[in-house]
PDB file of N, CA and C in Angstrom:
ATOM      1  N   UNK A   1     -26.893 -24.288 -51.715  1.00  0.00           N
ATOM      2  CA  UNK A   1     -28.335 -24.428 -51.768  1.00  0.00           C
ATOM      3  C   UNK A   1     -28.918 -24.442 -50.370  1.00  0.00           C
ATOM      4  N   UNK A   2     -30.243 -23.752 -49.886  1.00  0.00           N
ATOM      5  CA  UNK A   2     -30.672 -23.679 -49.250  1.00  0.00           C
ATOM      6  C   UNK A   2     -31.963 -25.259 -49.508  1.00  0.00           C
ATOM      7  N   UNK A   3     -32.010 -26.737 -48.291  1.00  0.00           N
ATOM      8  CA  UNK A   3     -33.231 -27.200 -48.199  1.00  0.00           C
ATOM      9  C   UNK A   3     -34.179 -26.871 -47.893  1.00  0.00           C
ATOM     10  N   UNK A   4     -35.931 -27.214 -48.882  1.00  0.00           N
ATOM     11  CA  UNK A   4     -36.652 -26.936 -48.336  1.00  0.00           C
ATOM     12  C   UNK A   4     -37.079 -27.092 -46.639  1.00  0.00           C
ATOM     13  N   UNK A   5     -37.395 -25.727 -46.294  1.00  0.00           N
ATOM     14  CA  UNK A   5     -37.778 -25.136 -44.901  1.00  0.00           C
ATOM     15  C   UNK A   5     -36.741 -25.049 -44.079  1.00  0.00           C
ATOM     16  N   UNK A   6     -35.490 -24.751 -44.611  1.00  0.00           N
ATOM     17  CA  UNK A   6     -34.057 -24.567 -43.750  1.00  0.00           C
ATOM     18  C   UNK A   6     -34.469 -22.951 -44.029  1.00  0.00           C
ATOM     19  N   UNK A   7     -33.006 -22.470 -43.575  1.00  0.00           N
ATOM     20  CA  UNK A   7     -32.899 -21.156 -44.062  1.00  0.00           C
ATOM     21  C   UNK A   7     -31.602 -20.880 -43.869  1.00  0.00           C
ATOM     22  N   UNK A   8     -30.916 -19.586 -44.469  1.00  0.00           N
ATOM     23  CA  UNK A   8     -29.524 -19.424 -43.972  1.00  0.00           C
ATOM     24  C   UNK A   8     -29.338 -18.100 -43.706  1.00  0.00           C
ATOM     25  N   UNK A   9     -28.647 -17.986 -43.211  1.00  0.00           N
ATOM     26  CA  UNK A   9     -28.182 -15.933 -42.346  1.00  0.00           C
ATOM     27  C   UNK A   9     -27.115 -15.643 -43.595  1.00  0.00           C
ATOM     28  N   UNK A  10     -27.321 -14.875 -43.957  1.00  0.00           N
ATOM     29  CA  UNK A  10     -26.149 -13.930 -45.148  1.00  0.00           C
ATOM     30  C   UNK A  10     -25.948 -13.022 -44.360  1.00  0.00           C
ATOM     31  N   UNK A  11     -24.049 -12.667 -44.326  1.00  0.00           N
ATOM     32  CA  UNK A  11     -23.730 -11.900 -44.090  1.00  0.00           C
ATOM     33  C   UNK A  11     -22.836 -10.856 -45.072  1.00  0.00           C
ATOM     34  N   UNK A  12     -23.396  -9.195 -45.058  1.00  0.00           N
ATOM     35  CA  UNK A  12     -23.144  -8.424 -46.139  1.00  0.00           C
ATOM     36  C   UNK A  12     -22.154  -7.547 -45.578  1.00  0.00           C
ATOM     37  N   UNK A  13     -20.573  -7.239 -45.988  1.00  0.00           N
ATOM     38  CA  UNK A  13     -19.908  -6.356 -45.257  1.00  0.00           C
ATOM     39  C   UNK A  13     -19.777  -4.541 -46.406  1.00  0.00           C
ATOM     40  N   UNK A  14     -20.168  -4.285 -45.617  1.00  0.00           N
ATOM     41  CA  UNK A  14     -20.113  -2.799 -46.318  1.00  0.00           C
ATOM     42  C   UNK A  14     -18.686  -1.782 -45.886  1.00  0.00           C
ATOM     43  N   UNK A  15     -17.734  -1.859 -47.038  1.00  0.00           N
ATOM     44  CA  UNK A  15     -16.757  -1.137 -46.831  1.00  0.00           C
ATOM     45  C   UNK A  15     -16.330   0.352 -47.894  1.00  0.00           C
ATOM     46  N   UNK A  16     -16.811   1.166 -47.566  1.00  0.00           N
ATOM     47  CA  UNK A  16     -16.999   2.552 -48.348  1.00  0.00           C
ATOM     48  C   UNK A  16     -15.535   2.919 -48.325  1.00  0.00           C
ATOM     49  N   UNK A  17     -15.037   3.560 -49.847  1.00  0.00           N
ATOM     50  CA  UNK A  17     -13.831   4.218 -49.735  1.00  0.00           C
ATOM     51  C   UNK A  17     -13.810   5.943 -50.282  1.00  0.00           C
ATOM     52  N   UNK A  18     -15.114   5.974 -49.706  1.00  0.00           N
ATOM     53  CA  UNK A  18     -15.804   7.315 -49.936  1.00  0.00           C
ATOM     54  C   UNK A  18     -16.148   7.996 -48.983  1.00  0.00           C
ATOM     55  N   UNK A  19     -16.643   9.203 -48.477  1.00  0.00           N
ATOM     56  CA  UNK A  19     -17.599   9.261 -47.596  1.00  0.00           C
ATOM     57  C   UNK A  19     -19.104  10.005 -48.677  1.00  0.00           C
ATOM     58  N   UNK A  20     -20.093   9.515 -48.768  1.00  0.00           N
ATOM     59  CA  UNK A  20     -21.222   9.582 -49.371  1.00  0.00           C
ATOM     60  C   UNK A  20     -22.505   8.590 -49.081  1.00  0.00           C
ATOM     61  N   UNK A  21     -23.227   8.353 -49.541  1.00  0.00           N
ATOM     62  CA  UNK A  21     -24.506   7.509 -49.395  1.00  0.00           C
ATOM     63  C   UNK A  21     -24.153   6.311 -50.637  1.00  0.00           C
ATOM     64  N   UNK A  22     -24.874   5.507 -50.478  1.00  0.00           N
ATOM     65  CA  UNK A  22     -24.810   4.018 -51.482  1.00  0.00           C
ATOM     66  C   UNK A  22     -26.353   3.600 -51.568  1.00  0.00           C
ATOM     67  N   UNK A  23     -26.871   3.189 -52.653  1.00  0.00           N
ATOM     68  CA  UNK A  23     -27.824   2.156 -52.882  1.00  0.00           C
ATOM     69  C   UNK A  23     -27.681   1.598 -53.508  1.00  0.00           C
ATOM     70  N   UNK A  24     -28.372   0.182 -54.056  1.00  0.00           N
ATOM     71  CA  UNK A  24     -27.930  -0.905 -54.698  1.00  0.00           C
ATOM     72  C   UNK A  24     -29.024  -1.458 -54.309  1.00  0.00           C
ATOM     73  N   UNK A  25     -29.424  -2.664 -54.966  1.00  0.00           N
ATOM     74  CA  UNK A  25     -30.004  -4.354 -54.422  1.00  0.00           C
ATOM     75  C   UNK A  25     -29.465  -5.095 -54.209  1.00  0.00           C
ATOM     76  N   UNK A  26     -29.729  -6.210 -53.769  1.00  0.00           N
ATOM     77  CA  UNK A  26     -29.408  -7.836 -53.760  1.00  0.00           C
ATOM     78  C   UNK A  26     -30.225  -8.499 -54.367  1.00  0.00           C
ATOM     79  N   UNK A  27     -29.928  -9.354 -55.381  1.00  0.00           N
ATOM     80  CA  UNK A  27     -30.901 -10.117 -55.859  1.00  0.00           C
ATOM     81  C   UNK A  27     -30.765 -12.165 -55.366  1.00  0.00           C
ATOM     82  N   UNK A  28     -31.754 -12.387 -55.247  1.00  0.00           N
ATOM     83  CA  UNK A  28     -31.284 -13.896 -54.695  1.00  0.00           C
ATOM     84  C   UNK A  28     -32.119 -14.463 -55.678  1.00  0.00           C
ATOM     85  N   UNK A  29     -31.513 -15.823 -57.084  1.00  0.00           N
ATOM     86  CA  UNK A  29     -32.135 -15.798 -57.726  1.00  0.00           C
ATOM     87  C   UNK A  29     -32.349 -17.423 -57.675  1.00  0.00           C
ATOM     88  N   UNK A  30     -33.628 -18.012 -57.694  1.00  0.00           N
ATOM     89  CA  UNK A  30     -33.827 -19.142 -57.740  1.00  0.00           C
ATOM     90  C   UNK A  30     -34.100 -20.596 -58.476  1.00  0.00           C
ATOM     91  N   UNK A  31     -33.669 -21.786 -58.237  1.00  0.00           N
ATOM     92  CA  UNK A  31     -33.287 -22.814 -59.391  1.00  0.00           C
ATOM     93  C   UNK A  31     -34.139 -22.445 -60.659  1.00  0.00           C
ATOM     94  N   UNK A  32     -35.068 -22.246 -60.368  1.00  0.00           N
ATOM     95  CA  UNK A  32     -36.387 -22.340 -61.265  1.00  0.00           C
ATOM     96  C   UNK A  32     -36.045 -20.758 -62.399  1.00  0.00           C
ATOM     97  N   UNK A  33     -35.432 -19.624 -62.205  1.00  0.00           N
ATOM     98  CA  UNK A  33     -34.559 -18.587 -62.453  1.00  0.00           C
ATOM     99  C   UNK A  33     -35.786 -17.455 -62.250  1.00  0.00           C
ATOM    100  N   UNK A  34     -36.815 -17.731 -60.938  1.00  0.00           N
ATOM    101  CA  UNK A  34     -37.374 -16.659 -60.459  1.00  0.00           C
ATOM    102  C   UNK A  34     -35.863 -15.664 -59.631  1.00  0.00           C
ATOM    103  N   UNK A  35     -36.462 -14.917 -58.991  1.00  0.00           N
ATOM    104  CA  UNK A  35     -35.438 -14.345 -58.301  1.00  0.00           C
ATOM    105  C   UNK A  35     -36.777 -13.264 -57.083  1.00  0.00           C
ATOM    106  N   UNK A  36     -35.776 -12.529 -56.061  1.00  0.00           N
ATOM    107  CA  UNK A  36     -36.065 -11.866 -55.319  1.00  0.00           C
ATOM    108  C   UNK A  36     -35.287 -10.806 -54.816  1.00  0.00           C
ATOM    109  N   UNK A  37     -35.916  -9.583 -54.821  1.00  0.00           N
ATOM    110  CA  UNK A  37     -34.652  -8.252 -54.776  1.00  0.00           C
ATOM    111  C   UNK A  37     -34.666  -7.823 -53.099  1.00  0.00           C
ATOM    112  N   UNK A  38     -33.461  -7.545 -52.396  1.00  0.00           N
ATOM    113  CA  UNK A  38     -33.773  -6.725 -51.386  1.00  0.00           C
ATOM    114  C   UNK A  38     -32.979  -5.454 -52.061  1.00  0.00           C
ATOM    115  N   UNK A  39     -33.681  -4.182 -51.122  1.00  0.00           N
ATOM    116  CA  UNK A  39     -32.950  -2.970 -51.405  1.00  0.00           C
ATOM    117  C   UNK A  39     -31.479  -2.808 -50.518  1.00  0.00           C
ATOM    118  N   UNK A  40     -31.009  -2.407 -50.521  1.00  0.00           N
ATOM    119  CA  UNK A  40     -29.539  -1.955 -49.763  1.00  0.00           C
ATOM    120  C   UNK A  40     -29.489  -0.444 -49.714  1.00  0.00           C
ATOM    121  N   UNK A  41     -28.932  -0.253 -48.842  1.00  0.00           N
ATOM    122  CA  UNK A  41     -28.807   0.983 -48.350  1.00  0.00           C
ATOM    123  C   UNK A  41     -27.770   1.413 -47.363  1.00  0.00           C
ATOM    124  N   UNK A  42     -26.743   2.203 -47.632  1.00  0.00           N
ATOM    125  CA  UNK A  42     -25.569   2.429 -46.607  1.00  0.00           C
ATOM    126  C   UNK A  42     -24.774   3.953 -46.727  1.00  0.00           C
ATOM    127  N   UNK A  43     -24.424   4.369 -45.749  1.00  0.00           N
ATOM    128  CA  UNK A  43     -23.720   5.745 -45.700  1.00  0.00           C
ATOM    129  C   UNK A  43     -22.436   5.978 -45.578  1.00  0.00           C
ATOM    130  N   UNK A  44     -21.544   6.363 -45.322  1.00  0.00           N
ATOM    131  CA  UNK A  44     -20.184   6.147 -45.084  1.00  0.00           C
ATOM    132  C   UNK A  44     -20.312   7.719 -44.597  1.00  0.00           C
ATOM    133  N   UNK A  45     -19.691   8.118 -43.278  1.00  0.00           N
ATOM    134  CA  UNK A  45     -19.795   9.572 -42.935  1.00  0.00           C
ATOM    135  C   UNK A  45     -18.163   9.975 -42.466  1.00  0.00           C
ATOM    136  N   UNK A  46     -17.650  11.148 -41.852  1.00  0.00           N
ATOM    137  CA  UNK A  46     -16.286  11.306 -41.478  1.00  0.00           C
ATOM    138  C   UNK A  46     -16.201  11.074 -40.019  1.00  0.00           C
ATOM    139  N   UNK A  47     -15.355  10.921 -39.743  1.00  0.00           N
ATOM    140  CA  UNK A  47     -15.483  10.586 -38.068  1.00  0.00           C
ATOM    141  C   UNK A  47     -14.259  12.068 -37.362  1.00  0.00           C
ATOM    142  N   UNK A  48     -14.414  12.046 -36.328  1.00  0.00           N
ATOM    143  CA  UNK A  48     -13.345  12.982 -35.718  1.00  0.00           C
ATOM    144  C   UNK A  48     -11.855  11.800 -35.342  1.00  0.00           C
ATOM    145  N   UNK A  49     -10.949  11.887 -36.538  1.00  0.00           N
ATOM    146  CA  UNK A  49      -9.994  10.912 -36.302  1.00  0.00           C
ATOM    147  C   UNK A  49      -9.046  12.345 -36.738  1.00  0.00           C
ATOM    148  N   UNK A  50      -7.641  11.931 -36.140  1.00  0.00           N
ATOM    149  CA  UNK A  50      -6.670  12.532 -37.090  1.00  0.00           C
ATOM    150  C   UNK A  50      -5.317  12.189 -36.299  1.00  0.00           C
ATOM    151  N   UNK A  51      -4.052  12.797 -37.062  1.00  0.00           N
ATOM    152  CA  UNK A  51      -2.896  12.453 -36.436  1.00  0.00           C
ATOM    153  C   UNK A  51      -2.397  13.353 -35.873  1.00  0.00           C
ATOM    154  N   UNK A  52      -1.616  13.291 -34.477  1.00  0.00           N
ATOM    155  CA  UNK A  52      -1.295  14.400 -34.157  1.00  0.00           C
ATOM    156  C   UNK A  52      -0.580  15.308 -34.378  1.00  0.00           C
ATOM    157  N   UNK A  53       0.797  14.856 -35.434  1.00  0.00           N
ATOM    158  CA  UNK A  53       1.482  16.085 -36.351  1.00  0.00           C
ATOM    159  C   UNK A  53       1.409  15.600 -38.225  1.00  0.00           C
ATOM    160  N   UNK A  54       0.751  16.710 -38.724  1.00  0.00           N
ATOM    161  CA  UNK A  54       0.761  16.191 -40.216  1.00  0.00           C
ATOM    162  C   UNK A  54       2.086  15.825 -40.749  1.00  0.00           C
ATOM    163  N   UNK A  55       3.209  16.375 -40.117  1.00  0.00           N
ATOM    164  CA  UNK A  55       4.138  15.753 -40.653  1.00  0.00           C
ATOM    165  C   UNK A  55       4.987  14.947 -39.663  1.00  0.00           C
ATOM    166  N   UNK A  56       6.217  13.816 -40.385  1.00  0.00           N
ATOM    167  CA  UNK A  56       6.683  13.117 -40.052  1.00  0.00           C
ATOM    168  C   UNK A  56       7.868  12.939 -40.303  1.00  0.00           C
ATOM    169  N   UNK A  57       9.076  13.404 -40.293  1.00  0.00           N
ATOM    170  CA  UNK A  57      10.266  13.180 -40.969  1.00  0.00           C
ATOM    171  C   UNK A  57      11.598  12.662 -40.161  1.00  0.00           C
ATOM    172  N   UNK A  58      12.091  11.740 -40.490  1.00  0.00           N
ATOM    173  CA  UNK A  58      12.437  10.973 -39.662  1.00  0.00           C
ATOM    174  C   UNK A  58      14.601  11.066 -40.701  1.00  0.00           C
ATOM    175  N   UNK A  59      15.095  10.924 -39.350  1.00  0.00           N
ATOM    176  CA  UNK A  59      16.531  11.719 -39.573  1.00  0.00           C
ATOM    177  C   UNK A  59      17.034  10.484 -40.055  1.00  0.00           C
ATOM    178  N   UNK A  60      18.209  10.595 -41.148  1.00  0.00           N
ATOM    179  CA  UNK A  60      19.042   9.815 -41.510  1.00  0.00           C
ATOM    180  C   UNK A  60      19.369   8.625 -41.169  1.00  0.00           C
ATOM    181  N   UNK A  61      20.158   7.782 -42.007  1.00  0.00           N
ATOM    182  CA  UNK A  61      20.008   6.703 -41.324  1.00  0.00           C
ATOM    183  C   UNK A  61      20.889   5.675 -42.332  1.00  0.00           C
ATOM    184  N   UNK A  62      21.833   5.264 -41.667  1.00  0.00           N
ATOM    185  CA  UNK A  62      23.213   4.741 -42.397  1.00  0.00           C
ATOM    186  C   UNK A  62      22.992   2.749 -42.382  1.00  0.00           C
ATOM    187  N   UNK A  63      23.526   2.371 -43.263  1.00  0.00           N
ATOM    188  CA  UNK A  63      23.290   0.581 -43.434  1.00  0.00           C
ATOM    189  C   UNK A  63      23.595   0.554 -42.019  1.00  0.00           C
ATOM    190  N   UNK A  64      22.781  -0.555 -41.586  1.00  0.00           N
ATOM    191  CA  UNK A  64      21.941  -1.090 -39.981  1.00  0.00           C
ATOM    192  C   UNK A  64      21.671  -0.245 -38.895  1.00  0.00           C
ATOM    193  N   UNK A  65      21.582   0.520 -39.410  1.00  0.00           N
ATOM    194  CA  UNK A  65      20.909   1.464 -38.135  1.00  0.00           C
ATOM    195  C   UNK A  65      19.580   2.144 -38.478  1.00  0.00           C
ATOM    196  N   UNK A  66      19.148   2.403 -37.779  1.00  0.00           N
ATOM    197  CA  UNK A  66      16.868   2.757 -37.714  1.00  0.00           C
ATOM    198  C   UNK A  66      16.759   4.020 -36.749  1.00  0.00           C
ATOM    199  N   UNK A  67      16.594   4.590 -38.089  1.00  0.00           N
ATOM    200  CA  UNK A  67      15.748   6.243 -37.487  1.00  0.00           C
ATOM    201  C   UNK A  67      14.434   6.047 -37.452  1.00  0.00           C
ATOM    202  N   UNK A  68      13.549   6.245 -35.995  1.00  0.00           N
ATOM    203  CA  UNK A  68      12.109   5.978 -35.345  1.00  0.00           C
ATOM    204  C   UNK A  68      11.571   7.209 -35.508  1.00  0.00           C
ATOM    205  N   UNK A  69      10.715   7.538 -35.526  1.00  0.00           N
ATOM    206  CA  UNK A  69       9.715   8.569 -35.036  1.00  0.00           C
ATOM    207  C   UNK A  69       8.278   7.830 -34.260  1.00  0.00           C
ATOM    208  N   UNK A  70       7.555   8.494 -33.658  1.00  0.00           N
ATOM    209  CA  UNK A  70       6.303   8.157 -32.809  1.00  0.00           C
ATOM    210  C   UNK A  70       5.276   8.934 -33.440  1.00  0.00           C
ATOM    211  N   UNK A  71       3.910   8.613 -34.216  1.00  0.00           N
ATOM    212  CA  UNK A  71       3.217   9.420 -34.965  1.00  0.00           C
ATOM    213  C   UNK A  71       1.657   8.783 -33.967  1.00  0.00           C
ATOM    214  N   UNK A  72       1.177   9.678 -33.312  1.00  0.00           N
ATOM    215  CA  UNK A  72      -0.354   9.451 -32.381  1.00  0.00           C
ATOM    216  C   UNK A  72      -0.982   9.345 -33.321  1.00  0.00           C
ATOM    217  N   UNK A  73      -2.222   8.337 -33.511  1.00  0.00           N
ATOM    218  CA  UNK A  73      -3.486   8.719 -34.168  1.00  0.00           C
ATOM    219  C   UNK A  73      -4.688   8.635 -33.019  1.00  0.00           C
ATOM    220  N   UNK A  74      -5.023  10.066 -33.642  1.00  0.00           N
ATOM    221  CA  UNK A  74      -6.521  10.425 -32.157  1.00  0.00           C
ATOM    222  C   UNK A  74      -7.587  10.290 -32.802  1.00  0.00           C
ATOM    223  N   UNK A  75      -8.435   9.534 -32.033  1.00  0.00           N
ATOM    224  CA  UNK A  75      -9.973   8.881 -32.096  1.00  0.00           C
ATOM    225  C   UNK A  75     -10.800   9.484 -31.506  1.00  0.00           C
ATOM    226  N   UNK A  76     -11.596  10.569 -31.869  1.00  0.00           N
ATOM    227  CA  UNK A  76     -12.665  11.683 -30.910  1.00  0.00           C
ATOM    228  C   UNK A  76     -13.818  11.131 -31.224  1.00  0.00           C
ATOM    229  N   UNK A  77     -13.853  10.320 -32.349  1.00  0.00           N
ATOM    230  CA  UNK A  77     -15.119  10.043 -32.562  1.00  0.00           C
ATOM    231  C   UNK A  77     -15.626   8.488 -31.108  1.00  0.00           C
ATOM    232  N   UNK A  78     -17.115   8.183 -31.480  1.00  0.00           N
ATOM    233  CA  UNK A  78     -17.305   7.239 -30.526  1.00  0.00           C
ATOM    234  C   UNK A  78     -17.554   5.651 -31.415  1.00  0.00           C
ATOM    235  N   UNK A  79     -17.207   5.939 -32.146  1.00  0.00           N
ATOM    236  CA  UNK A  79     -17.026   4.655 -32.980  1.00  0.00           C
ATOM    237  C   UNK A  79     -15.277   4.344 -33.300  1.00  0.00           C
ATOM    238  N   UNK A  80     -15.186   2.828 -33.304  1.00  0.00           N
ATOM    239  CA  UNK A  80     -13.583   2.304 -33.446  1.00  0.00           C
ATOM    240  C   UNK A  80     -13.481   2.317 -34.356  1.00  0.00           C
ATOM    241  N   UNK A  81     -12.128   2.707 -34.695  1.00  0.00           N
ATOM    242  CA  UNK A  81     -11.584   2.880 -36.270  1.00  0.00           C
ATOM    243  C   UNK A  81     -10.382   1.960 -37.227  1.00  0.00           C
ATOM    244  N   UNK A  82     -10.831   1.186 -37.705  1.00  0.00           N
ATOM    245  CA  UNK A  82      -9.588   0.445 -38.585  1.00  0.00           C
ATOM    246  C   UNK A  82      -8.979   1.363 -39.466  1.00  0.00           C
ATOM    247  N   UNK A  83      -7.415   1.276 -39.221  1.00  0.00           N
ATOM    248  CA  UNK A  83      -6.459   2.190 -40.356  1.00  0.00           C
ATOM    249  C   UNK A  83      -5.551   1.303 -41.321  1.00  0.00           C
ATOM    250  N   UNK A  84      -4.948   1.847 -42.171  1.00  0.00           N
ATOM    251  CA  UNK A  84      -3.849   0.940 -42.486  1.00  0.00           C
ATOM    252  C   UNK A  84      -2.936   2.756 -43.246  1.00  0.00           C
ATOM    253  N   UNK A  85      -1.960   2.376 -43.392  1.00  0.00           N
ATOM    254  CA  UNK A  85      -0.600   2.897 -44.270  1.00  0.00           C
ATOM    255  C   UNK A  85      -0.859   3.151 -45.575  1.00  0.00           C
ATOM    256  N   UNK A  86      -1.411   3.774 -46.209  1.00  0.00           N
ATOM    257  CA  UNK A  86      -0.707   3.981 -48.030  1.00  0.00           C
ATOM    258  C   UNK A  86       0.388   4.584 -48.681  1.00  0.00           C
ATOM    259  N   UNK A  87       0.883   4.209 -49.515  1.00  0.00           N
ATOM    260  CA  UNK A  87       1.553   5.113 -49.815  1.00  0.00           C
ATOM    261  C   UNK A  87       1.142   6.007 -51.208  1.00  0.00           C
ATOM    262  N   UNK A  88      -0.035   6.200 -51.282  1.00  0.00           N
ATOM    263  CA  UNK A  88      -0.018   7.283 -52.017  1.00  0.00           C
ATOM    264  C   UNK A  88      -1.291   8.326 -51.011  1.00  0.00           C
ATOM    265  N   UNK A  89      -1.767   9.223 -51.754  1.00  0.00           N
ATOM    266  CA  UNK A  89      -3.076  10.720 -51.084  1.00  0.00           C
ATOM    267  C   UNK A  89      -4.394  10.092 -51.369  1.00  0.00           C
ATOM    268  N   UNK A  90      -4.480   9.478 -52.912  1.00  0.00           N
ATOM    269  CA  UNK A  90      -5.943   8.998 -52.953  1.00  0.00           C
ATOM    270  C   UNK A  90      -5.815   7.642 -53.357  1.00  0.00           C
ATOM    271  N   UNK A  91      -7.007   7.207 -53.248  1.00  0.00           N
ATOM    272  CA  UNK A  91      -7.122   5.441 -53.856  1.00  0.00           C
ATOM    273  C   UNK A  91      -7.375   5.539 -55.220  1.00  0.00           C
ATOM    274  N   UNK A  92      -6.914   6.581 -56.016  1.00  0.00           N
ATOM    275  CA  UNK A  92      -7.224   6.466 -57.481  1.00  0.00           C
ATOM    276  C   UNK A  92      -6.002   6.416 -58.107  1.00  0.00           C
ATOM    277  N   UNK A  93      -4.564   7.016 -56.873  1.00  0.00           N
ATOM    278  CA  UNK A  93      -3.404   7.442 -57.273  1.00  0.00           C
ATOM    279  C   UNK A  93      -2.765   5.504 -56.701  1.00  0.00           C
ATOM    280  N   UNK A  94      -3.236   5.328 -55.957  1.00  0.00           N
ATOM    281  CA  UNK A  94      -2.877   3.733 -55.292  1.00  0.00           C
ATOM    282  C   UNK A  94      -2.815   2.708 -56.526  1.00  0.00           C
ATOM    283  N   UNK A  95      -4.560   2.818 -57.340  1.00  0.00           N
ATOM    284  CA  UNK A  95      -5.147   1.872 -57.933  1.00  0.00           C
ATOM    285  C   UNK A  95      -4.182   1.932 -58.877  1.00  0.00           C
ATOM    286  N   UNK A  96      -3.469   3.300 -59.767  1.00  0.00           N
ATOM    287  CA  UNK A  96      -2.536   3.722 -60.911  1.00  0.00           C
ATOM    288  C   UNK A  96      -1.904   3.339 -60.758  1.00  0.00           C
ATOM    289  N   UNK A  97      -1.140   2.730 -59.596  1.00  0.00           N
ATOM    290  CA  UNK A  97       0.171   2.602 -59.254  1.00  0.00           C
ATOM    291  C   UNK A  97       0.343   0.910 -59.121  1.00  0.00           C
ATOM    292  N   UNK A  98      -0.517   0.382 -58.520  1.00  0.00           N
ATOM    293  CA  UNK A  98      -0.781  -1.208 -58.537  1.00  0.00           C
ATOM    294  C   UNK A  98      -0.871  -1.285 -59.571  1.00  0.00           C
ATOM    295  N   UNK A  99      -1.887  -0.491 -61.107  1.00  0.00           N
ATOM    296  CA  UNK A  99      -1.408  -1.296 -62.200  1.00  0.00           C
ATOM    297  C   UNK A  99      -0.759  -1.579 -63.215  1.00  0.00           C
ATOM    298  N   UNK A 100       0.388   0.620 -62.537  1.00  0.00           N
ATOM    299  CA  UNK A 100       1.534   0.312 -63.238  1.00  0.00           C
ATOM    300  C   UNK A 100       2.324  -1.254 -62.931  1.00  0.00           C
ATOM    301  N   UNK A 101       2.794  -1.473 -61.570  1.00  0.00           N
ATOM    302  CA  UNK A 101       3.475  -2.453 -61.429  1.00  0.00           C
ATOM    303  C   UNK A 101       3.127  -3.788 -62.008  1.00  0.00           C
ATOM    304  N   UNK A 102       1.674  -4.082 -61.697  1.00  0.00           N
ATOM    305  CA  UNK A 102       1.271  -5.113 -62.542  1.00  0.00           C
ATOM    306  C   UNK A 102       1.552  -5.202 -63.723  1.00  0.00           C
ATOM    307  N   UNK A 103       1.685  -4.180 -64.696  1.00  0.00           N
ATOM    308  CA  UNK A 103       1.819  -4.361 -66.314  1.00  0.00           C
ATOM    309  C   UNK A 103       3.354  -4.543 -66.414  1.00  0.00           C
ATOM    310  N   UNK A 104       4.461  -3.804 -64.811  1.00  0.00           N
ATOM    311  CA  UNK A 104       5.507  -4.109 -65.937  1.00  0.00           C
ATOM    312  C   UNK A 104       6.038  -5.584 -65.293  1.00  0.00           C
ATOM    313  N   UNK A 105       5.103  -6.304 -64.184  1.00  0.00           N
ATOM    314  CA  UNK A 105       5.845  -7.820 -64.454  1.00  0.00           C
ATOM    315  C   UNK A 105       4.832  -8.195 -65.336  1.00  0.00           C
ATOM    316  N   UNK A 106       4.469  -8.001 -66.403  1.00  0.00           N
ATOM    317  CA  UNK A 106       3.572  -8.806 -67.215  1.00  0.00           C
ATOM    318  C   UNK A 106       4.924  -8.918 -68.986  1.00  0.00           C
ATOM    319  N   UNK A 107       5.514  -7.564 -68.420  1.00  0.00           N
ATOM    320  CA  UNK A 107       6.710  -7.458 -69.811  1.00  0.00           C
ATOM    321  C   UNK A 107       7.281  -8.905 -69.167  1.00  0.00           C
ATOM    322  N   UNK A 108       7.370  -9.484 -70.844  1.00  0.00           N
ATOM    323  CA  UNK A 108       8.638 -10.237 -71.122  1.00  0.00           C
ATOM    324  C   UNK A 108      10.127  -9.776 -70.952  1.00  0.00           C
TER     325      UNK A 108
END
């Protein structure tokens, strides 16, 4: 709850797994069950990122021993870029796959 004549800072993180446009509202709704809408509005665009060889294949490799490879990722764009690892091509093939696993620890 916000006291009368306080106020508080909301913070909204916008994380697109698209590149396209977004709209939406926020609604903030109050004891009394008035409410108040803001609009939202956000883009998600491509940046000049990429790796420097599409592929990666990394040689054999026998119990305790570690085959390395070195894979660059280049940042042309002027904005910083958070990455992470998947292992699948899209987040639709990811999401399938998290809920295969989920269903089969759900078997008895």
């Amino acid at each position: 709850y916000v006291r009368l004549g306080d106020s508080m800072q909301v913070t909204l993180a916008f994380s697109p797994d698209i590149c396209t446009t977004f709209d939406g509202e926020l609604t903030v709704r109050y004891e009394n069950g008035q409410g108040t809408r803001v609009h939202l509005h956000g883009a998600a665009e491509d940046l000049n990122v990429c790796i420097d060889n599409p592929i990666c294949e990394l040689d054999s490799a026998y119990i305790t021993l570690t085959s390395t490879r070195t894979v660059k990722i280049v940042n042309d764009a002027d904005t910083p870029v958070k990455f992470e690892w998947k292992g699948f091509a899209s987040l639709e093939d990811d999401i399938a796959e998290r809920a295969r696993l989920a269903a089969e620890l759900d078997r008895p």
